[in-house]
N, C-alpha and C. Protein backbone atom coordinates (compact mmCIF):
# COMPACT_ATOMS: atom_id res chain seq x y z
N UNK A 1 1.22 13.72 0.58
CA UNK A 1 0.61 12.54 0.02
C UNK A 1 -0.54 12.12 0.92
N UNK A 2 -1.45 11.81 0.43
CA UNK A 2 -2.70 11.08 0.88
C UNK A 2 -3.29 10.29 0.80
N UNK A 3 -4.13 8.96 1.07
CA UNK A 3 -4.47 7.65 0.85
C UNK A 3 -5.98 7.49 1.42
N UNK A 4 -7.13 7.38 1.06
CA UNK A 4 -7.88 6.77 1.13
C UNK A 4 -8.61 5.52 0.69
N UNK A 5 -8.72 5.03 1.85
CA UNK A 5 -9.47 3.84 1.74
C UNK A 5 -10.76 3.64 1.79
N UNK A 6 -11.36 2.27 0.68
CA UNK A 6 -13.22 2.61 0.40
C UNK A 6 -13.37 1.63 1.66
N UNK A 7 -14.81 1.38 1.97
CA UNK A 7 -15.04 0.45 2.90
C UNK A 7 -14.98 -0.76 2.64
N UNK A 8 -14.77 -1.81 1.83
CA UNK A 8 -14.41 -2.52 1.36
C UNK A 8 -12.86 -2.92 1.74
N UNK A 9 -11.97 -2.00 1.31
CA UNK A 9 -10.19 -2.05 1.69
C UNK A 9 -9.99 -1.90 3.01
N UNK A 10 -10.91 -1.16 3.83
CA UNK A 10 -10.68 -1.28 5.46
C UNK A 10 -11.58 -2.63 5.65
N UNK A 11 -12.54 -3.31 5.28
CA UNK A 11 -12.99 -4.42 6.01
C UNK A 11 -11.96 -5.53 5.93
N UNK A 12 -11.14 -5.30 4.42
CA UNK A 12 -10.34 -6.46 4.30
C UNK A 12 -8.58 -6.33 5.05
N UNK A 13 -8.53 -4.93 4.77
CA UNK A 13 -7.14 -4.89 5.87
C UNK A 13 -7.53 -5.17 7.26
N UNK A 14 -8.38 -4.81 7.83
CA UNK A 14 -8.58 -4.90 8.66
C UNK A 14 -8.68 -6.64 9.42
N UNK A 15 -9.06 -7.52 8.73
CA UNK A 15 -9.08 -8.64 8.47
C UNK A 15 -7.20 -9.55 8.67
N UNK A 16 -6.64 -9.14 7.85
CA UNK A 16 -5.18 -9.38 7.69
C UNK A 16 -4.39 -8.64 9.45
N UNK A 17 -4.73 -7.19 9.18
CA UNK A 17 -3.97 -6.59 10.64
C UNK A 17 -4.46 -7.30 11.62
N UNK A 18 -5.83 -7.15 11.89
CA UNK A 18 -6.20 -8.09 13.30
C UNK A 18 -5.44 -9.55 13.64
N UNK A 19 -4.95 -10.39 12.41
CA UNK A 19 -4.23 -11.48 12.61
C UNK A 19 -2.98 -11.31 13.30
N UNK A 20 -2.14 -9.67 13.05
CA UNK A 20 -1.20 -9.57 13.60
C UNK A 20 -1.12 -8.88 14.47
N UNK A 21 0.13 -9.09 15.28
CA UNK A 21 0.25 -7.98 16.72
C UNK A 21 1.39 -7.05 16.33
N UNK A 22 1.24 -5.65 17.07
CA UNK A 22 2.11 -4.72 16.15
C UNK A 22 2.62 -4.43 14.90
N UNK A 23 2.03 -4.04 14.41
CA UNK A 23 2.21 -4.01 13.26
C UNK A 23 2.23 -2.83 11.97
N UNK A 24 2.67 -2.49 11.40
CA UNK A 24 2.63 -1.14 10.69
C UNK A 24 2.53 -1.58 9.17
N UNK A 25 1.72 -0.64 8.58
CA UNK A 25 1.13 -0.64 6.78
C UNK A 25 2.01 0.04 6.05
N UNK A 26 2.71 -0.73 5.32
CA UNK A 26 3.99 0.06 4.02
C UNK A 26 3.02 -0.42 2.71
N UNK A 27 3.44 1.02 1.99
CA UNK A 27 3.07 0.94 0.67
C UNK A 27 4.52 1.02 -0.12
N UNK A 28 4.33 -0.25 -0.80
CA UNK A 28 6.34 -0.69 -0.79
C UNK A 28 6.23 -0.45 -2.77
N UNK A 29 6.80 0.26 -3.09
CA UNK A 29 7.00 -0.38 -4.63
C UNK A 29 8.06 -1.33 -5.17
N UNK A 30 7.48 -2.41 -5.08
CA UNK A 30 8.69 -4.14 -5.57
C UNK A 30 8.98 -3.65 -6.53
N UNK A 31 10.46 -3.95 -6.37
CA UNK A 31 11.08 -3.99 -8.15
C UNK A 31 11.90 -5.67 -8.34
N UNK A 32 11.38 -6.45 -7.06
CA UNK A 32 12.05 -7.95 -7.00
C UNK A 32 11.74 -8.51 -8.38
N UNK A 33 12.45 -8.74 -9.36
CA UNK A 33 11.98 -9.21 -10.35
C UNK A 33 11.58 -8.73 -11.49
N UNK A 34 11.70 -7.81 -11.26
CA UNK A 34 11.07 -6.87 -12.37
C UNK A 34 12.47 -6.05 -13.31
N UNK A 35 13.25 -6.39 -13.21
CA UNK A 35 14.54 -5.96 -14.06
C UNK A 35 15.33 -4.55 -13.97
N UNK A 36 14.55 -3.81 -13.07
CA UNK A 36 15.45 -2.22 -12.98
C UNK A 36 14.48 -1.42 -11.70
N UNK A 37 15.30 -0.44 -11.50
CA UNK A 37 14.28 0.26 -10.19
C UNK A 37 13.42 1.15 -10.84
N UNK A 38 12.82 1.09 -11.65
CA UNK A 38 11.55 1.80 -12.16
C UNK A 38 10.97 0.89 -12.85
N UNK A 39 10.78 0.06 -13.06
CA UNK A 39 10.00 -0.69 -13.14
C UNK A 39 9.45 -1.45 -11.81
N UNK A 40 8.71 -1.13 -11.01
CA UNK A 40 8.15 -2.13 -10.46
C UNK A 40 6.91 -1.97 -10.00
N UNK A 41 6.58 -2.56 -9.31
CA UNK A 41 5.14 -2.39 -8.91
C UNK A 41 4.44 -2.20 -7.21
N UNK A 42 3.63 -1.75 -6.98
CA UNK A 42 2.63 -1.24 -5.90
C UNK A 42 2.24 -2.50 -4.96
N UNK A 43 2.62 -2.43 -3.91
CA UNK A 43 1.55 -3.27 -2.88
C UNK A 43 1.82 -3.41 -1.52
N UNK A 44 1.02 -3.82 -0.97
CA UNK A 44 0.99 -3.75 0.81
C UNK A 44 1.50 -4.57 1.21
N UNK A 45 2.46 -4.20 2.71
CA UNK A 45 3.06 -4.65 3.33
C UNK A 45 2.88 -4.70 4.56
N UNK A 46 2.63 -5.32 5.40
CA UNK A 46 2.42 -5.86 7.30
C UNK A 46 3.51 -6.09 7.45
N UNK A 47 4.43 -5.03 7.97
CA UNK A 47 5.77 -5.15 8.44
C UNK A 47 5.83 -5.18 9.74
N UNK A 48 6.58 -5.94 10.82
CA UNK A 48 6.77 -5.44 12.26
C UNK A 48 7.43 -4.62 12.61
N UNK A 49 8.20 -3.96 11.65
CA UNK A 49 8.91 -2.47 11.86
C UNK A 49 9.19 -2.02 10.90
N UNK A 50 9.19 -0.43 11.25
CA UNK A 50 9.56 0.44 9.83
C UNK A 50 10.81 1.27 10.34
N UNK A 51 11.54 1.83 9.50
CA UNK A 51 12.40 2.28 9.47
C UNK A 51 12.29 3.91 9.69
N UNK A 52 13.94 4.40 10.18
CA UNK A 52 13.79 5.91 10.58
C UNK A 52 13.07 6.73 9.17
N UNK A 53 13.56 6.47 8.03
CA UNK A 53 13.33 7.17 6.91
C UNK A 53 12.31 7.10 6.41
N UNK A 54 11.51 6.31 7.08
CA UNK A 54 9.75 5.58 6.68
C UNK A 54 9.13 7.03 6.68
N UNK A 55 8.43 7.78 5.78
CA UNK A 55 7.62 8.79 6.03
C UNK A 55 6.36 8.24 5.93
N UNK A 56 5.69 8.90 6.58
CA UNK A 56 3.95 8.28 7.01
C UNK A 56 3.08 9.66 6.14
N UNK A 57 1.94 8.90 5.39
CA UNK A 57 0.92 8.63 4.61
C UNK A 57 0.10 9.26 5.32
N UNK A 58 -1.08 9.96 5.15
CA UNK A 58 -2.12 11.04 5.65
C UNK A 58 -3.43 9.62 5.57
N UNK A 59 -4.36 9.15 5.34
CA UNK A 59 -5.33 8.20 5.60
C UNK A 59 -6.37 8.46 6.28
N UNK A 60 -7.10 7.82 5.46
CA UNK A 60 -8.82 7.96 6.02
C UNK A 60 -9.17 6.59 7.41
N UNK A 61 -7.45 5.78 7.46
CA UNK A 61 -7.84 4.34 8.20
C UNK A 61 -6.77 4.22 9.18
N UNK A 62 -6.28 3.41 8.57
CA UNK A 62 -4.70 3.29 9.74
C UNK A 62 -3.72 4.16 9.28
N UNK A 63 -2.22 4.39 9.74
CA UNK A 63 -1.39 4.95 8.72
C UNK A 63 -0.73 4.44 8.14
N UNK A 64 -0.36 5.10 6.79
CA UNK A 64 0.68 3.48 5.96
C UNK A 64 1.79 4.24 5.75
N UNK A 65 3.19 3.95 5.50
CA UNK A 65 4.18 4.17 5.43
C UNK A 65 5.02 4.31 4.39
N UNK A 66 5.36 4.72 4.22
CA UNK A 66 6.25 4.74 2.82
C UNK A 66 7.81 5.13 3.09
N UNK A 67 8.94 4.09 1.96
CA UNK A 67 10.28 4.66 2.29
C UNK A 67 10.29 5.89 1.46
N UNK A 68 11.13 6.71 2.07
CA UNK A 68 11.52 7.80 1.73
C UNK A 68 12.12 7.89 0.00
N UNK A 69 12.80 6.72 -0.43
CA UNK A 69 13.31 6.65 -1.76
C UNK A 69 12.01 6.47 -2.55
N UNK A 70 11.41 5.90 -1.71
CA UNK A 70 10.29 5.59 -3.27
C UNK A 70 9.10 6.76 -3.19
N UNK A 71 8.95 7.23 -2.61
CA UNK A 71 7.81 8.52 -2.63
C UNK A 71 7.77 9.04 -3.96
N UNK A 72 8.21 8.91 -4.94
CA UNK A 72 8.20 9.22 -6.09
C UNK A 72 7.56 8.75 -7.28
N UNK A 73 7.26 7.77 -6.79
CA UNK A 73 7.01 6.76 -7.55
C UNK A 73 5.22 7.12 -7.42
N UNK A 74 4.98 7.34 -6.53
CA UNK A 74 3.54 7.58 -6.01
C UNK A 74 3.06 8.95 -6.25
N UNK A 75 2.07 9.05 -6.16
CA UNK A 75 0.98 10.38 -6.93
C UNK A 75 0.73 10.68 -5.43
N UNK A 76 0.48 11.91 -5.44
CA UNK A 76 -0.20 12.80 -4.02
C UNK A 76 -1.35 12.67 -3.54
N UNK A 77 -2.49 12.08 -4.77
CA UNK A 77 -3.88 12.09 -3.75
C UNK A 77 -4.34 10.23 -4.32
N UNK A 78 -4.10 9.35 -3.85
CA UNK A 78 -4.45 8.08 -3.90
C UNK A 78 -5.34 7.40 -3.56
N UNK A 79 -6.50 6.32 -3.82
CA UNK A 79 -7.57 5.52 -2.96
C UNK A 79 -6.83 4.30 -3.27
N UNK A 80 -7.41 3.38 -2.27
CA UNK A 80 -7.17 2.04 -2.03
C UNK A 80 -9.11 1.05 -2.25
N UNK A 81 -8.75 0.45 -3.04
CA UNK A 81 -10.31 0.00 -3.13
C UNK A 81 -9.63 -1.50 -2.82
N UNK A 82 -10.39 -2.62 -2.76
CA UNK A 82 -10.64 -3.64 -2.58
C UNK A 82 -11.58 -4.69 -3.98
N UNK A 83 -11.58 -5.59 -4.41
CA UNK A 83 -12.22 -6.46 -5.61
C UNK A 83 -12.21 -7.42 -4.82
N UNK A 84 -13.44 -8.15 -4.74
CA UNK A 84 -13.81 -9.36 -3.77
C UNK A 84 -13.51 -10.30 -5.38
N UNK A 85 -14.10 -10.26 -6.62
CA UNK A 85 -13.57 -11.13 -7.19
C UNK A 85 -12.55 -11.69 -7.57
N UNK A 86 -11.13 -10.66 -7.75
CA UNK A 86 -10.16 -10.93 -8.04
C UNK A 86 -9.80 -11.57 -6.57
N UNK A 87 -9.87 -10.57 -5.25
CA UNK A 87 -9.41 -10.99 -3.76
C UNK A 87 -7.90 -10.23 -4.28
N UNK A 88 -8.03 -9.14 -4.81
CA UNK A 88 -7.03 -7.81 -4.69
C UNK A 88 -7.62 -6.59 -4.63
N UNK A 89 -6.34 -5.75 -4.15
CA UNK A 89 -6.61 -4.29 -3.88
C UNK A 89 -6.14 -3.44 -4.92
N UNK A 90 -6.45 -2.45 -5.19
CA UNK A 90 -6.48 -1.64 -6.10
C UNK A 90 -5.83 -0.20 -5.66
N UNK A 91 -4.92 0.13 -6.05
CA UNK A 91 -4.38 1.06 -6.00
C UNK A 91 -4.25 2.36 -7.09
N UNK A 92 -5.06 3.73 -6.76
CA UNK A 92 -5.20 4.58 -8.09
C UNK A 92 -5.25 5.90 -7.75
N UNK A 93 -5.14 6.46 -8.73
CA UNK A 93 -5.44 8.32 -8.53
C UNK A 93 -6.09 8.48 -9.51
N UNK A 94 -6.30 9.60 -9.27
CA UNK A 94 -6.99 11.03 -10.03
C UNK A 94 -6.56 10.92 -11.75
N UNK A 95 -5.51 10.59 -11.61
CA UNK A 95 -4.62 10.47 -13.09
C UNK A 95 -4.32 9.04 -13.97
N UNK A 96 -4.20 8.48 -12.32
CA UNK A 96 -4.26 7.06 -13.50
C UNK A 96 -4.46 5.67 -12.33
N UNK A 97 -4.29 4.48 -12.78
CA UNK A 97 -4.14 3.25 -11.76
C UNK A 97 -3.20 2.60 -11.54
N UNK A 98 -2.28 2.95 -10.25
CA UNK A 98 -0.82 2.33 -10.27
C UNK A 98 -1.19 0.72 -10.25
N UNK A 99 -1.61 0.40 -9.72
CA UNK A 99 -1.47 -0.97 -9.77
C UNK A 99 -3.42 -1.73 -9.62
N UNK A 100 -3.84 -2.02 -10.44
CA UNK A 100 -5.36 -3.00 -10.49
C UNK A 100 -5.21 -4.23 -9.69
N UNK A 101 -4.04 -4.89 -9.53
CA UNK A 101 -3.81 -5.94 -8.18
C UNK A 101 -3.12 -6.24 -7.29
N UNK A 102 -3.61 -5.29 -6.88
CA UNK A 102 -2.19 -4.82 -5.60
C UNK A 102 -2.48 -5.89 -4.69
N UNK A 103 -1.31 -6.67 -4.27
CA UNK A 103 -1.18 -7.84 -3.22
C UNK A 103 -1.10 -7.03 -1.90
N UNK A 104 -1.25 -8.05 -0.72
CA UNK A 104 -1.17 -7.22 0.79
C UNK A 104 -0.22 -8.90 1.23
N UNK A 105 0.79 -8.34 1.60
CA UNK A 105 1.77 -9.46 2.25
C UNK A 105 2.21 -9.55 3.08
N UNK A 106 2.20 -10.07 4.34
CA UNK A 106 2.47 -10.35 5.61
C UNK A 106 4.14 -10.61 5.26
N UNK A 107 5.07 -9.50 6.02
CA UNK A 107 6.65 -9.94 5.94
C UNK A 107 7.17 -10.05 7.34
């Protein structure tokens, strides 16, 4: 799996990480709310720790993380863009757009 980010998504993560100290990038798929574990949705996470089973993400920026259960859920070659109007990130491939407003959440 692979993740690039446009310059835009690194000015603005970059923005959020600098606020924190230690810190590691999960690409989490929420299903809080969303009624079943396939249904849910894409977005970033500023965690202060990741877990043994966390497999790490290839990236053009920092590295982001992913749990091991959900890797599935995700496509192999991914970008991360940024929308200053909405003030979300965008998450997509080659094939399709997992998520057009992907949140970034400090946990």
């Amino acid at each position: 799996m692979k993740i690039t980010f446009t310059n835009k998504a690194i000015a603005k993560l970059l923005e959020t990480v600098n606020n924190e100290q230690d810190c590691y990038v999960k690409l989490k798929y929420d299903t809080e709310g969303c009624g079943c574990t396939v249904s849910g949705i894409a977005s970033l996470w500023i965690v202060k720790d990741i877990d043994d089973e966390d497999l790490r993400i290839k990236t053009n920026f920092l590295p982001v993380y992913v749990e091991k259960s959900e890797w599935i859920f995700f496509d192999e070659d991914m970008k991360i863009d940024f929308h200053e109007s909405a003030h979300t990130y965008m998450l997509m491939s080659p094939q399709q757009v997992l998520n057009p407003r992907m949140s970034c959440v400090v946990k």
